[in-house]
C-alpha atoms as a PDB file:
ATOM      1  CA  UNK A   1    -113.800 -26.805 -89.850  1.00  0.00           C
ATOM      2  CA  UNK A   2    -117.244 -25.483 -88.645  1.00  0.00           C
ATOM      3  CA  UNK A   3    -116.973 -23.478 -85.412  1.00  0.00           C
ATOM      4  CA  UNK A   4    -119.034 -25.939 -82.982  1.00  0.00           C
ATOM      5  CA  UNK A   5    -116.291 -28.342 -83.695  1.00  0.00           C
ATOM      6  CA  UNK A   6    -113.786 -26.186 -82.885  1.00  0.00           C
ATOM      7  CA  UNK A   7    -115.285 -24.993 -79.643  1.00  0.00           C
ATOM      8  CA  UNK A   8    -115.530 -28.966 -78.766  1.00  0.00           C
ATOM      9  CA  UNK A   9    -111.652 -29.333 -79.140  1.00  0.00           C
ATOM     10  CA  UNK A  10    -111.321 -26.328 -77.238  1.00  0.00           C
ATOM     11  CA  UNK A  11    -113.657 -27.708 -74.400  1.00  0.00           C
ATOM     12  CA  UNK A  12    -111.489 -31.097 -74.235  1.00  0.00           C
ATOM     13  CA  UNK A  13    -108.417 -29.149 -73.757  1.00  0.00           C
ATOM     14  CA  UNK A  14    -109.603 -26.973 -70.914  1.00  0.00           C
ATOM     15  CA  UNK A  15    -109.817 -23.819 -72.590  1.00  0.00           C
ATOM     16  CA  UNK A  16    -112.953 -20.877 -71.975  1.00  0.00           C
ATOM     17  CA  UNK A  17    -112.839 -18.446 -74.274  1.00  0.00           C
ATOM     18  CA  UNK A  18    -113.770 -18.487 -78.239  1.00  0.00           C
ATOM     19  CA  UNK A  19    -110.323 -16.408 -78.733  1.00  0.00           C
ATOM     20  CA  UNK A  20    -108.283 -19.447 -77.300  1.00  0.00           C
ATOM     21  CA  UNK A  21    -110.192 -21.923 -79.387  1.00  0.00           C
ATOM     22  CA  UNK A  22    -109.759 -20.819 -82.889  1.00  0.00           C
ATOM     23  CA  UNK A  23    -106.109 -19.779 -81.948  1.00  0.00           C
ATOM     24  CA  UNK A  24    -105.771 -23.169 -80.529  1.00  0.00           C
ATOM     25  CA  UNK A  25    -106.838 -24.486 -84.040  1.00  0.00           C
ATOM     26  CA  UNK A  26    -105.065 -22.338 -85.844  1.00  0.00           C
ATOM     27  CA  UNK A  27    -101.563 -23.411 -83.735  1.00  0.00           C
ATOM     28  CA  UNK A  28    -102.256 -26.950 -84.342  1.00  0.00           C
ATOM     29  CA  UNK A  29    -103.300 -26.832 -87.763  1.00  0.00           C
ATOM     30  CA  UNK A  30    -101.018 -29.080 -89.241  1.00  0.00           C
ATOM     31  CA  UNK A  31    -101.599 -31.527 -86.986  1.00  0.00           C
ATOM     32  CA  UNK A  32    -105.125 -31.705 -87.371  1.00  0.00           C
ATOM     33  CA  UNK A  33    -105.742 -31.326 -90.790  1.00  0.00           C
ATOM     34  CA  UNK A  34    -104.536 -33.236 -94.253  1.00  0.00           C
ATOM     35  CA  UNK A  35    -101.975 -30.433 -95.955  1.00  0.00           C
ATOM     36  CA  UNK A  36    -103.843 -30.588 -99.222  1.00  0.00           C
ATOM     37  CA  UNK A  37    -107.465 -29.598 -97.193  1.00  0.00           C
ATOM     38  CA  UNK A  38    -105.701 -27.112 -94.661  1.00  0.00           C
ATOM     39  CA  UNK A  39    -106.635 -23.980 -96.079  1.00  0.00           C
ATOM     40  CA  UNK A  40    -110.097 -24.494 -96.855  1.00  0.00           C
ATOM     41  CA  UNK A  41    -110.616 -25.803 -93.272  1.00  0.00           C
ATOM     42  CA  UNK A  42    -109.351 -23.113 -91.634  1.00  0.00           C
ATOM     43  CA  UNK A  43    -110.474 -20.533 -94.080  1.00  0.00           C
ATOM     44  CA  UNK A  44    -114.277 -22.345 -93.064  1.00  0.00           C
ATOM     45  CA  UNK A  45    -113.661 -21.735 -89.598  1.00  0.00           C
ATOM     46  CA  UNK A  46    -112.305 -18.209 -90.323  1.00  0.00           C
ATOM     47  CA  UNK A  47    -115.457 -16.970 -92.358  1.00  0.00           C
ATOM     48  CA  UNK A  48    -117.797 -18.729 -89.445  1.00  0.00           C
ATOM     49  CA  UNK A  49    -116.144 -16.728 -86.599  1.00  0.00           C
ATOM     50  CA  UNK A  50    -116.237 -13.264 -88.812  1.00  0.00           C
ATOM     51  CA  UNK A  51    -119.655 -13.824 -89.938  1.00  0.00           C
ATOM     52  CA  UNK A  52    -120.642 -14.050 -86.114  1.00  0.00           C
ATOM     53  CA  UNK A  53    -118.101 -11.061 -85.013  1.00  0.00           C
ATOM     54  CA  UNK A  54    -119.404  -8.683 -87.532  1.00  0.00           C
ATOM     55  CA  UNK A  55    -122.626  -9.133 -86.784  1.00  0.00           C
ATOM     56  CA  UNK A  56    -121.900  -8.317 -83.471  1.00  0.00           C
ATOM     57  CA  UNK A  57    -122.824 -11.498 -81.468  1.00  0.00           C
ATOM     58  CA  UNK A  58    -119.066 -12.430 -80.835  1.00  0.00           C
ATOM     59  CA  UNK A  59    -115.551 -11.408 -80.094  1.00  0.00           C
ATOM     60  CA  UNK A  60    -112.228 -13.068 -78.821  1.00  0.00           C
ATOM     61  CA  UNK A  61    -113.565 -13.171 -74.907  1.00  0.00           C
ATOM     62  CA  UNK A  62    -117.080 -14.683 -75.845  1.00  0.00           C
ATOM     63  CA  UNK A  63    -116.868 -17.816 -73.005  1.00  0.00           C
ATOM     64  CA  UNK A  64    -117.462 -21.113 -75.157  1.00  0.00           C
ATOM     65  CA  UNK A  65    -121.278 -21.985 -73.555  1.00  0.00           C
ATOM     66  CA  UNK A  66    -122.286 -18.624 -75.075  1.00  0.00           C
ATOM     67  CA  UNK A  67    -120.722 -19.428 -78.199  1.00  0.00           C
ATOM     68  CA  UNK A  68    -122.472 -22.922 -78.315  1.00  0.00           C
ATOM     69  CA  UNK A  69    -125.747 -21.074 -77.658  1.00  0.00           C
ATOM     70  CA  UNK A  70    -125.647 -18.961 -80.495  1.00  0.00           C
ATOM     71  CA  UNK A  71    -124.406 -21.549 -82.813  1.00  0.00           C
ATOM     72  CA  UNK A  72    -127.216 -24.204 -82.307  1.00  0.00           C
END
């Protein structure tokens, strides 16, 4: 799962931080995904958020319309 599609589930469920949205992801998991693709979706989304926090341009409390911004 890429990262902007995360933050849109995140947005339709009311939440405002990036934290909340890949933990809301990673909660519901198995409800989103097919079991035989579920690691390598979240795994995707993993690597996206770490590439962004190690380079410094994220963390947990990043509001989602920043996170949007950067992602474009």
């Amino acid at each position: 799962m890429k990262l902007k599609q995360c933050i849109d589930i995140a947005e339709d469920c009311g939440l405002n931080t990036l934290g909340d949205a890949v933990l809301n992801v990673d909660i519901h998991a198995m409800s989103i995904f097919d079991y035989r693709k579920l690691s390598g979706e979240l795994m995707e989304l993993y690597r996206e958020y770490n590439d962004l926090y190690k380079s410094g341009l994220i963390d947990k409390d990043t509001s989602l319309e920043d996170a949007k911004l950067l992602i474009k």
